[in-house]
PDB file of N, CA and C in Angstrom:
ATOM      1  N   UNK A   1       0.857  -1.173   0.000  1.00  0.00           N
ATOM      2  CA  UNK A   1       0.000   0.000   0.000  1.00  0.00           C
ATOM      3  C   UNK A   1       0.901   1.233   0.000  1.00  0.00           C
ATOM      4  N   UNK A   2       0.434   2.128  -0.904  1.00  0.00           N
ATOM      5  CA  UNK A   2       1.424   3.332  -1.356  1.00  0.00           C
ATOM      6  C   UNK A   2       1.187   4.552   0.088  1.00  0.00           C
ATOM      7  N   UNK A   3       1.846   5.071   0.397  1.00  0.00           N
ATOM      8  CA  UNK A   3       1.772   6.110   1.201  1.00  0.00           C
ATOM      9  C   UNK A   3       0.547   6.746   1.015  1.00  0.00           C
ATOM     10  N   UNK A   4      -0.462   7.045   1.639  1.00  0.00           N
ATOM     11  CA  UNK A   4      -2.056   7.729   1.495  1.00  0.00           C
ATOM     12  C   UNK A   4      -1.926   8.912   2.280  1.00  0.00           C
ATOM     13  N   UNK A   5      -2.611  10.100   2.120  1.00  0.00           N
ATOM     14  CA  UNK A   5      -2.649  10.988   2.896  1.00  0.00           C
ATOM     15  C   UNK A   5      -4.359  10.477   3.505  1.00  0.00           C
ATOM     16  N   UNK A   6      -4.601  11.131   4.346  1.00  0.00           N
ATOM     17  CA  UNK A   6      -6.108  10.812   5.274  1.00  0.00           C
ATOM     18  C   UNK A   6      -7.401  10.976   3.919  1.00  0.00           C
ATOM     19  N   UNK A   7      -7.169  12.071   3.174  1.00  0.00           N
ATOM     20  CA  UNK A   7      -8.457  12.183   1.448  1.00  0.00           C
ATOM     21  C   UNK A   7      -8.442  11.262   1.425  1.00  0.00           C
ATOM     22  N   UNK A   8      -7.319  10.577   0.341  1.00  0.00           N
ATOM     23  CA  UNK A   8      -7.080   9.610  -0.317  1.00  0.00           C
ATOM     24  C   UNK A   8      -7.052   8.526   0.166  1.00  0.00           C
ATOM     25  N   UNK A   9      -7.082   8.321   1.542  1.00  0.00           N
ATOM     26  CA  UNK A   9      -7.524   7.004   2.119  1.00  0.00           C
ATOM     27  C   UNK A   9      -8.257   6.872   2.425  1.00  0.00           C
ATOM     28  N   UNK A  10      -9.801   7.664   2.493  1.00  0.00           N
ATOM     29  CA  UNK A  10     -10.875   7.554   2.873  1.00  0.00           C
ATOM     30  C   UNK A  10     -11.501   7.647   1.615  1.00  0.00           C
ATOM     31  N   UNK A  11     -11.130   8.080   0.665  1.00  0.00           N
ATOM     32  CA  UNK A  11     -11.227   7.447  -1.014  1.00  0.00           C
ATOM     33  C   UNK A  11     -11.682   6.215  -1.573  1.00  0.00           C
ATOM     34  N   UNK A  12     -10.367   5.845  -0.978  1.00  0.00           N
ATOM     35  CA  UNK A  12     -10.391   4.343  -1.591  1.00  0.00           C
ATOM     36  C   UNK A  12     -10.768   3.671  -0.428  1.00  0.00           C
ATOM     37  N   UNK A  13     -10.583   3.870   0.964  1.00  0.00           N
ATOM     38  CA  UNK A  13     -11.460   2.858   1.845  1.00  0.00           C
ATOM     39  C   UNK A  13     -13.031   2.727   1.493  1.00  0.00           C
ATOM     40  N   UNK A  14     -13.296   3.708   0.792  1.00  0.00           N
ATOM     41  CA  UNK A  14     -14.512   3.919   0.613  1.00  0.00           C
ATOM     42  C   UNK A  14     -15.041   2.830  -0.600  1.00  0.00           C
ATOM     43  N   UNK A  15     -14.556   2.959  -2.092  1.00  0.00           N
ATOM     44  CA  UNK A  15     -13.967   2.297  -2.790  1.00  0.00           C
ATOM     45  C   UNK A  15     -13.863   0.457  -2.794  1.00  0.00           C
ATOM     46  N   UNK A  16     -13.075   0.312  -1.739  1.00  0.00           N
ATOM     47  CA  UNK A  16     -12.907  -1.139  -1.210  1.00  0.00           C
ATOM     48  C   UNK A  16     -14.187  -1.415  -0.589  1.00  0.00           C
ATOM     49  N   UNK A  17     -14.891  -0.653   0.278  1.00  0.00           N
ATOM     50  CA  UNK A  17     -16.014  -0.812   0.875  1.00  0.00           C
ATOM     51  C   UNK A  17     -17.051  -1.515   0.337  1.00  0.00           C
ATOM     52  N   UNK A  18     -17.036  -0.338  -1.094  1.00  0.00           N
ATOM     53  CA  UNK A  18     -18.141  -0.721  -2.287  1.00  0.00           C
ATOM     54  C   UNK A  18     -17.897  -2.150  -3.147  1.00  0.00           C
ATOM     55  N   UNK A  19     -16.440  -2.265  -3.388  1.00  0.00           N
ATOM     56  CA  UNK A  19     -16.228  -3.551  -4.006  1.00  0.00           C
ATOM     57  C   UNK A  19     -16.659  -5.080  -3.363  1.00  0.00           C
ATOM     58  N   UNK A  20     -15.951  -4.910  -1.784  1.00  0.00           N
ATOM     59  CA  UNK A  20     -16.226  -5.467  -1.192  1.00  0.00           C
ATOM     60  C   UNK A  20     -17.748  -6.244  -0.563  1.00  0.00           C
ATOM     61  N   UNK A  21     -18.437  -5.015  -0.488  1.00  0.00           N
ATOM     62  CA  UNK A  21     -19.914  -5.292  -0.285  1.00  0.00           C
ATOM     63  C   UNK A  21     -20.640  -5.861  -1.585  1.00  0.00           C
ATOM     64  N   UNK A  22     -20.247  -5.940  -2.872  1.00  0.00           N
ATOM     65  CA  UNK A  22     -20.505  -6.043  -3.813  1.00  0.00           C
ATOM     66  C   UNK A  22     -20.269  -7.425  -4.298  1.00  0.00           C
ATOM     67  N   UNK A  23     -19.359  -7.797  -3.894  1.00  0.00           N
ATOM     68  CA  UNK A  23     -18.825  -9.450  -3.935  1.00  0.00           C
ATOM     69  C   UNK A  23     -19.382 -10.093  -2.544  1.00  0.00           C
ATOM     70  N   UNK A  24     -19.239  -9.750  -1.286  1.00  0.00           N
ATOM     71  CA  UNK A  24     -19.817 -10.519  -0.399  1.00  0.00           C
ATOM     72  C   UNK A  24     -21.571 -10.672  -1.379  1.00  0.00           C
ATOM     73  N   UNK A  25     -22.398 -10.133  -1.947  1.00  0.00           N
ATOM     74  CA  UNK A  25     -23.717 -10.485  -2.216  1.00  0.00           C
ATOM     75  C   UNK A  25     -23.506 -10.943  -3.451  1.00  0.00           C
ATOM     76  N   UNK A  26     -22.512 -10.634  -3.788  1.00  0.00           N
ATOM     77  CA  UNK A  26     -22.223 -12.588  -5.339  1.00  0.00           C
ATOM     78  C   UNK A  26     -21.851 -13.423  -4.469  1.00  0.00           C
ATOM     79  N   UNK A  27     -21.165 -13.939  -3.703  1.00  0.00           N
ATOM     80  CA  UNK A  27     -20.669 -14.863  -3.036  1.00  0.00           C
ATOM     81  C   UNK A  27     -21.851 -15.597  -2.384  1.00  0.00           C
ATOM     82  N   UNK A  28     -22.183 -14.455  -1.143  1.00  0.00           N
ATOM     83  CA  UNK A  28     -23.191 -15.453  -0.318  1.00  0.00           C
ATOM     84  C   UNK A  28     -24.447 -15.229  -0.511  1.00  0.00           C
ATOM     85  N   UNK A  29     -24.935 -14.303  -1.305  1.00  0.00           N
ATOM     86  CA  UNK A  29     -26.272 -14.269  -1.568  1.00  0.00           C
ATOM     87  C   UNK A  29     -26.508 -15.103  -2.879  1.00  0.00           C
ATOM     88  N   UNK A  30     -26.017 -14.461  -3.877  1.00  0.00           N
ATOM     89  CA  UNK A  30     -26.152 -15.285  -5.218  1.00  0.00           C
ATOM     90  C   UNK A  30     -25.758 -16.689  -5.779  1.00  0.00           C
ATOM     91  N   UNK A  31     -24.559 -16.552  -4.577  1.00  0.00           N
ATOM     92  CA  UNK A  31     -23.582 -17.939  -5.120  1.00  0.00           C
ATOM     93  C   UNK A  31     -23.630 -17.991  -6.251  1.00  0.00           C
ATOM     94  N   UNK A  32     -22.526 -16.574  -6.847  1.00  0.00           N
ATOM     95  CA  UNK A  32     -22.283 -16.574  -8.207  1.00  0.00           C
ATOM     96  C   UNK A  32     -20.818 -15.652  -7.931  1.00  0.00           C
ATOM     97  N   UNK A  33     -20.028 -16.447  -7.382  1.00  0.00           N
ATOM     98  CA  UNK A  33     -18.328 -15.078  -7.242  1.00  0.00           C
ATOM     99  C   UNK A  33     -17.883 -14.655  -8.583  1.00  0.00           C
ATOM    100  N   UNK A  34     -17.472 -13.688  -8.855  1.00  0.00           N
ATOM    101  CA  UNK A  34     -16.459 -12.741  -9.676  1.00  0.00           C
ATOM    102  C   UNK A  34     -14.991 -12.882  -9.294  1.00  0.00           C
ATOM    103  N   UNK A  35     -14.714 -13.159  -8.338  1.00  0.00           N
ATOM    104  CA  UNK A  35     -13.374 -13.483  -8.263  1.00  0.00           C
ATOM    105  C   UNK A  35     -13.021 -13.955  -7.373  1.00  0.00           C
ATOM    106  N   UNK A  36     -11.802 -14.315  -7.385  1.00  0.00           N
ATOM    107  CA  UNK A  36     -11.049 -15.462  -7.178  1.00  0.00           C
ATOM    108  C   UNK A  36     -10.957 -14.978  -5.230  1.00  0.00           C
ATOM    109  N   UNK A  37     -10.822 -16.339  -4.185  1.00  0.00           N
ATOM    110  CA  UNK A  37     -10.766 -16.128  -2.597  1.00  0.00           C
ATOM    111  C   UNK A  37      -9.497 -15.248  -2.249  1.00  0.00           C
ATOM    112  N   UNK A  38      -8.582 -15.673  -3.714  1.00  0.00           N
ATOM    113  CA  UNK A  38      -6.923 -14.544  -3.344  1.00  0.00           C
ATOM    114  C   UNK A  38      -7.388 -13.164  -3.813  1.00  0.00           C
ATOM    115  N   UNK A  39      -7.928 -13.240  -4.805  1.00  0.00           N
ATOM    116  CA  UNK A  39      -8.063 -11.556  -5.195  1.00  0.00           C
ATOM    117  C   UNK A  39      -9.087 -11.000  -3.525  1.00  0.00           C
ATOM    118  N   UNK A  40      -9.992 -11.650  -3.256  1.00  0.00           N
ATOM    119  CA  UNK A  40     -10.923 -11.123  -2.315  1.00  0.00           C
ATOM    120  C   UNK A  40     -10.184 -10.291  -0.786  1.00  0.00           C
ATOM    121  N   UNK A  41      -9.153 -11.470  -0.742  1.00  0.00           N
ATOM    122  CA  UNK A  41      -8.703 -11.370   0.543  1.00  0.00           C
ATOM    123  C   UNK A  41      -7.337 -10.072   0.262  1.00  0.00           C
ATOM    124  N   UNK A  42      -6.983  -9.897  -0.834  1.00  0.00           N
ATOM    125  CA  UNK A  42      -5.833  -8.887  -0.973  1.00  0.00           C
ATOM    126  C   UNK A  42      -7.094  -7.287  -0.832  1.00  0.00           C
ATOM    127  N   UNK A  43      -8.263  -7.563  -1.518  1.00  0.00           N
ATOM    128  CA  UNK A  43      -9.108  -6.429  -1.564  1.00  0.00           C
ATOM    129  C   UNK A  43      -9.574  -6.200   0.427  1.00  0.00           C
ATOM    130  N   UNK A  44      -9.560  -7.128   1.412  1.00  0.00           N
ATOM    131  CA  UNK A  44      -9.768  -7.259   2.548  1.00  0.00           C
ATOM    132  C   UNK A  44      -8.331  -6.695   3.115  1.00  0.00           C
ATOM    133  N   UNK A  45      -7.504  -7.227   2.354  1.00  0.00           N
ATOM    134  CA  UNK A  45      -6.466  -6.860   3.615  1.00  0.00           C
ATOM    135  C   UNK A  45      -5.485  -5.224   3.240  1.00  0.00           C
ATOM    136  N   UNK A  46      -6.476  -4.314   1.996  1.00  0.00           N
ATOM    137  CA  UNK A  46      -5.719  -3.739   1.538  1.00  0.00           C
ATOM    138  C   UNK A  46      -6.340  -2.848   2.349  1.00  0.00           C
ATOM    139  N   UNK A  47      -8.251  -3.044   2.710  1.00  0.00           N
ATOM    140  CA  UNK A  47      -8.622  -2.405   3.604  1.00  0.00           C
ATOM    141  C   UNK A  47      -8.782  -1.859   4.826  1.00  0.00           C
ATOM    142  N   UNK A  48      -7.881  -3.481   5.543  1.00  0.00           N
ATOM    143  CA  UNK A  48      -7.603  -3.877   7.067  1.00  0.00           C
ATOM    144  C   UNK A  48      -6.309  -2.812   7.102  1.00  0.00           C
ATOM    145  N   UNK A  49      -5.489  -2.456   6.233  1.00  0.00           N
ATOM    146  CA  UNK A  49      -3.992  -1.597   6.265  1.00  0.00           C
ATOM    147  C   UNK A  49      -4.605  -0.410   6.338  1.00  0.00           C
ATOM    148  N   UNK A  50      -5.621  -0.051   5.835  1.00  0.00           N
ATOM    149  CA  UNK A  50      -5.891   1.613   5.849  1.00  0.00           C
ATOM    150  C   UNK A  50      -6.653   1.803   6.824  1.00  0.00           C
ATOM    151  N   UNK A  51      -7.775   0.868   7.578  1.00  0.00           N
ATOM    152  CA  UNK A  51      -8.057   1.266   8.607  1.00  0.00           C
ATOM    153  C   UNK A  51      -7.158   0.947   9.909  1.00  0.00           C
ATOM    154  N   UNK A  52      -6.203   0.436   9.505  1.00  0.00           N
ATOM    155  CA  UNK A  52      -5.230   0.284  11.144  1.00  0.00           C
ATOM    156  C   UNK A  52      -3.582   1.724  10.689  1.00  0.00           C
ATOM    157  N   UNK A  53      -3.942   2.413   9.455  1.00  0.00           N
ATOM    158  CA  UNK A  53      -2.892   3.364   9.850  1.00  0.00           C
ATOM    159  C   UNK A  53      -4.003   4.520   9.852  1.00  0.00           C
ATOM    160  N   UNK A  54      -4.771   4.324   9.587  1.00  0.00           N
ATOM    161  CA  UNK A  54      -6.157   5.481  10.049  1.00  0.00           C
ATOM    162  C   UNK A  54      -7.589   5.140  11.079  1.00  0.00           C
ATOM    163  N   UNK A  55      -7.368   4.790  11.813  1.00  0.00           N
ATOM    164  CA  UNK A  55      -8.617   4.565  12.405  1.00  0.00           C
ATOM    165  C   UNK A  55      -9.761   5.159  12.638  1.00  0.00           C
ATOM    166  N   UNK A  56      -9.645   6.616  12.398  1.00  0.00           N
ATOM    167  CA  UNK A  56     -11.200   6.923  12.542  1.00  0.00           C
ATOM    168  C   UNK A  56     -11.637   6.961  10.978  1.00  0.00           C
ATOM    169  N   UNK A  57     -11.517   5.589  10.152  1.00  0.00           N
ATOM    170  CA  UNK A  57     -11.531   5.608   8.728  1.00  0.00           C
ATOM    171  C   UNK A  57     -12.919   4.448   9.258  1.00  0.00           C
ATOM    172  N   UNK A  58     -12.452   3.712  10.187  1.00  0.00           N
ATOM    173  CA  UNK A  58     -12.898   2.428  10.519  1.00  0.00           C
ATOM    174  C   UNK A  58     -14.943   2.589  10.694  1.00  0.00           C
ATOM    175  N   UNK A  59     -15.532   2.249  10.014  1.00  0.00           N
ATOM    176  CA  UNK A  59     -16.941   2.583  10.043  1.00  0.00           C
ATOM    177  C   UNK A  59     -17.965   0.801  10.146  1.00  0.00           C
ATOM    178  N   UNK A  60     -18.990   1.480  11.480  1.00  0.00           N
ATOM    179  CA  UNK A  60     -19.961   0.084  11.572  1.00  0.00           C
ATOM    180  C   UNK A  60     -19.844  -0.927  10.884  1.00  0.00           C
ATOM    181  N   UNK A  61     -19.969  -0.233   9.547  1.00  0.00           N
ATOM    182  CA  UNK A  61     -20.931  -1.733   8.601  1.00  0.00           C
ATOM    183  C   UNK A  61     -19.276  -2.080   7.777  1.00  0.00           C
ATOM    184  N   UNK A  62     -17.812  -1.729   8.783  1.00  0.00           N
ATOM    185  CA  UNK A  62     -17.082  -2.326   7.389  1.00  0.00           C
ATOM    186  C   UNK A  62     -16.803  -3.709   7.483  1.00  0.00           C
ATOM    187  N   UNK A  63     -16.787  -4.183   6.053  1.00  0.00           N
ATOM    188  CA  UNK A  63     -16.873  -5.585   5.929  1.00  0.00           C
ATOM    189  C   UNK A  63     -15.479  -6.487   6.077  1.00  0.00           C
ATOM    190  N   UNK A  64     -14.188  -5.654   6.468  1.00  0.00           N
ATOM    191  CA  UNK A  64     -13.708  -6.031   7.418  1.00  0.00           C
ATOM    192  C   UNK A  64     -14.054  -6.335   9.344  1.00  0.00           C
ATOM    193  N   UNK A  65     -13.560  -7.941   9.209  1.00  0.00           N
ATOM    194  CA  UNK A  65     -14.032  -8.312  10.690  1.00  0.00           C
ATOM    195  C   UNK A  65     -13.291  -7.904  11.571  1.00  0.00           C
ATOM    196  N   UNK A  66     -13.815  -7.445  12.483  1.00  0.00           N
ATOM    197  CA  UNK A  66     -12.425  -7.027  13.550  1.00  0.00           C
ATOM    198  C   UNK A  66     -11.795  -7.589  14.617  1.00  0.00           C
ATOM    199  N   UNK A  67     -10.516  -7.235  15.116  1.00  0.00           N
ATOM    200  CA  UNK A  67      -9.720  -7.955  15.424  1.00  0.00           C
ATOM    201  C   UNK A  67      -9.839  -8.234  16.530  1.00  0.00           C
ATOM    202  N   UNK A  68      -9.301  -8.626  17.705  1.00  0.00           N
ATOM    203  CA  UNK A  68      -8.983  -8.138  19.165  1.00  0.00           C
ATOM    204  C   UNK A  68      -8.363  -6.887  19.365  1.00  0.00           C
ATOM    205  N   UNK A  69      -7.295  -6.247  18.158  1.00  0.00           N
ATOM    206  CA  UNK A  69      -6.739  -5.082  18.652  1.00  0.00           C
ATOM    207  C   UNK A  69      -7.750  -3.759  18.218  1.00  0.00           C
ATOM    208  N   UNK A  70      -9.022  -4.068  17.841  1.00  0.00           N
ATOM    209  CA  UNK A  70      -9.629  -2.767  17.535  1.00  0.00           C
ATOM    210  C   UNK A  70     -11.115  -3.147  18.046  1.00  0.00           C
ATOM    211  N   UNK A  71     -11.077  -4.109  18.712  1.00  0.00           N
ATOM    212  CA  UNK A  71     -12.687  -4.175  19.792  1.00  0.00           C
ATOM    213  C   UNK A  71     -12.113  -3.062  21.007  1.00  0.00           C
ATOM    214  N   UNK A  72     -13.436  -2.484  21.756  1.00  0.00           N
ATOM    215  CA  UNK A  72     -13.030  -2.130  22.703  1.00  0.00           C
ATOM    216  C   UNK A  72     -13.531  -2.994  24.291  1.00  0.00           C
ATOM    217  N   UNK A  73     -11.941  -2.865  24.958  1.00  0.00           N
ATOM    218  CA  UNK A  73     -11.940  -3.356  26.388  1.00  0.00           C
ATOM    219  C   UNK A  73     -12.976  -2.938  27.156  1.00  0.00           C
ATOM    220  N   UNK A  74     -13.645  -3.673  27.812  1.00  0.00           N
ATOM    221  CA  UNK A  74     -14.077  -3.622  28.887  1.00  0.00           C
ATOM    222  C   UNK A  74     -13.427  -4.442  29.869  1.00  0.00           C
ATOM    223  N   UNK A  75     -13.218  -3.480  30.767  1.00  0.00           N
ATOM    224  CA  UNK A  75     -12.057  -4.142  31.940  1.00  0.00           C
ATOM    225  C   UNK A  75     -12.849  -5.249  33.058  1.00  0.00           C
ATOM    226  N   UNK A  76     -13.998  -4.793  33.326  1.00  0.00           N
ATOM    227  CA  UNK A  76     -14.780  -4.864  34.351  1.00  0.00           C
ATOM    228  C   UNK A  76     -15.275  -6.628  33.491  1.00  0.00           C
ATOM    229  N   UNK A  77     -15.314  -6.499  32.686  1.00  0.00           N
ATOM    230  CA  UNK A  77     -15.920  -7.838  31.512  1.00  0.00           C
ATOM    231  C   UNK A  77     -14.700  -8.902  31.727  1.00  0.00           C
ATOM    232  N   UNK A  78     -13.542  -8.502  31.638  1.00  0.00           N
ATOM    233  CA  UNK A  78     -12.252  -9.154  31.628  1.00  0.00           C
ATOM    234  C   UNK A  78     -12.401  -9.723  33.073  1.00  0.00           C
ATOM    235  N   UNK A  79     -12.483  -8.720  33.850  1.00  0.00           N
ATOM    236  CA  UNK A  79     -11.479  -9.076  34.976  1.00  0.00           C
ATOM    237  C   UNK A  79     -12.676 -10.602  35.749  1.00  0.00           C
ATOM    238  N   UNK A  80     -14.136 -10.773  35.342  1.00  0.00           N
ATOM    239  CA  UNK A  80     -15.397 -11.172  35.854  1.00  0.00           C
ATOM    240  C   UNK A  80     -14.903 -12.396  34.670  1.00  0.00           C
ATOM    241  N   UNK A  81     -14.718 -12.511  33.867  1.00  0.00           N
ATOM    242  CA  UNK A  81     -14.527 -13.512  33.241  1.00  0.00           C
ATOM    243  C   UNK A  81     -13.261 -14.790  33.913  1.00  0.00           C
ATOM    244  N   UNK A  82     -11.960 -13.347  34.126  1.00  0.00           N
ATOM    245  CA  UNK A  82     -10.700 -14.073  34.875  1.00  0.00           C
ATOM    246  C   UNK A  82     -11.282 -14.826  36.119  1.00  0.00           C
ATOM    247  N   UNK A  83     -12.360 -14.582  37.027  1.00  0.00           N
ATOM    248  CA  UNK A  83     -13.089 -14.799  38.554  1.00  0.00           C
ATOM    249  C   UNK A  83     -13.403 -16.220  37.878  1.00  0.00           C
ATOM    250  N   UNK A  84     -14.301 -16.173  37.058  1.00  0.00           N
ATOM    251  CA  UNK A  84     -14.944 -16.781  36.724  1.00  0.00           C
ATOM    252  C   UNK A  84     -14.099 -18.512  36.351  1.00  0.00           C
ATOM    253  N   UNK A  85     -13.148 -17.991  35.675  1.00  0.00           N
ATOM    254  CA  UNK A  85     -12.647 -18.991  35.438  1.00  0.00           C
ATOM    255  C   UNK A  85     -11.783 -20.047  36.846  1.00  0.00           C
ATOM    256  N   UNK A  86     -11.137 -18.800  37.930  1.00  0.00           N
ATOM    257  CA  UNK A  86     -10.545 -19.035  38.748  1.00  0.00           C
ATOM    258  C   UNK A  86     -11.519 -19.908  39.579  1.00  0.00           C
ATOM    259  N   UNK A  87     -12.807 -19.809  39.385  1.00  0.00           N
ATOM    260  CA  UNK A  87     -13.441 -20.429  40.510  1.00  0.00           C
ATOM    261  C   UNK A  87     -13.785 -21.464  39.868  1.00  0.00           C
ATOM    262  N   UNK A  88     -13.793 -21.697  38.826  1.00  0.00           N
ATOM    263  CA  UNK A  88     -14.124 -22.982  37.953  1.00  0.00           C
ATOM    264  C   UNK A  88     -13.092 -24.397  38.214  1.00  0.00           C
ATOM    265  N   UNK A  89     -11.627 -23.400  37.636  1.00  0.00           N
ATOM    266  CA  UNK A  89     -10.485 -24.378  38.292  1.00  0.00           C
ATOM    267  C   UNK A  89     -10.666 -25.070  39.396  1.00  0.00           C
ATOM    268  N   UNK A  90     -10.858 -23.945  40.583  1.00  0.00           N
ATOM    269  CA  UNK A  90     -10.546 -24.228  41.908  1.00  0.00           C
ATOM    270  C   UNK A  90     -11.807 -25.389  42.423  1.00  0.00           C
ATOM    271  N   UNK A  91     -12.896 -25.369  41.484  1.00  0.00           N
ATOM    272  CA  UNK A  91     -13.533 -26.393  42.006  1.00  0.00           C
ATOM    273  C   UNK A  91     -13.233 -27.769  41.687  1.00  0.00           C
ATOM    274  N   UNK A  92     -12.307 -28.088  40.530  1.00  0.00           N
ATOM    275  CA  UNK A  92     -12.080 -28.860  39.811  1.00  0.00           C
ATOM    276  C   UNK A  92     -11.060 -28.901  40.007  1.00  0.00           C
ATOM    277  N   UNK A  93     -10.584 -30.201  41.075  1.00  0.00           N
ATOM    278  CA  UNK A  93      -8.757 -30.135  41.431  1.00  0.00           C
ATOM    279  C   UNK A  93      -8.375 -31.250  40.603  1.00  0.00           C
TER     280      UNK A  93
END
């Protein structure tokens, strides 16, 4: 991916968006693909690069899935899950 200024990457994120959404409904709606799972996934991951050197590029419906590093923490969720498990162990020696 060529150096983008913030325009031009919200350009073509935009762009990829449209392509993207456009083939997911040949794929799984029509079950009729246009192209190939390598072309799909270079069009996915060209999008996953512009929203992780721009993030407020990153929008609801994009058809990139997201990661662990761009969900947001809830600590209070974590830490009740860690309990959770600890007491699970501990019942189970």
């Amino acid at each position: 991916m060529a150096d983008l200024n913030q325009y031009d990457a919200r350009l073509r994120s935009e762009e990829l968006r449209s392509q993207l959404n456009y083939h997911n409904q040949k794929y799984y709606v029509e079950d009729a693909p246009e192209i190939s799972d390598a072309d799909y996934d270079d069009l996915i991951n060209e999008l996953r690069g512009i929203e992780r050197q721009f993030p407020e590029l990153i929008t609801p419906d994009s058809p990139v899935p997201p990661t662990r590093t761009n969900l947001p923490v809830n600590p209070r969720r974590r830490l009740k899950r860690r309990r959770r498990r600890q007491n699970q162990t501990s019942r189970h020696p």
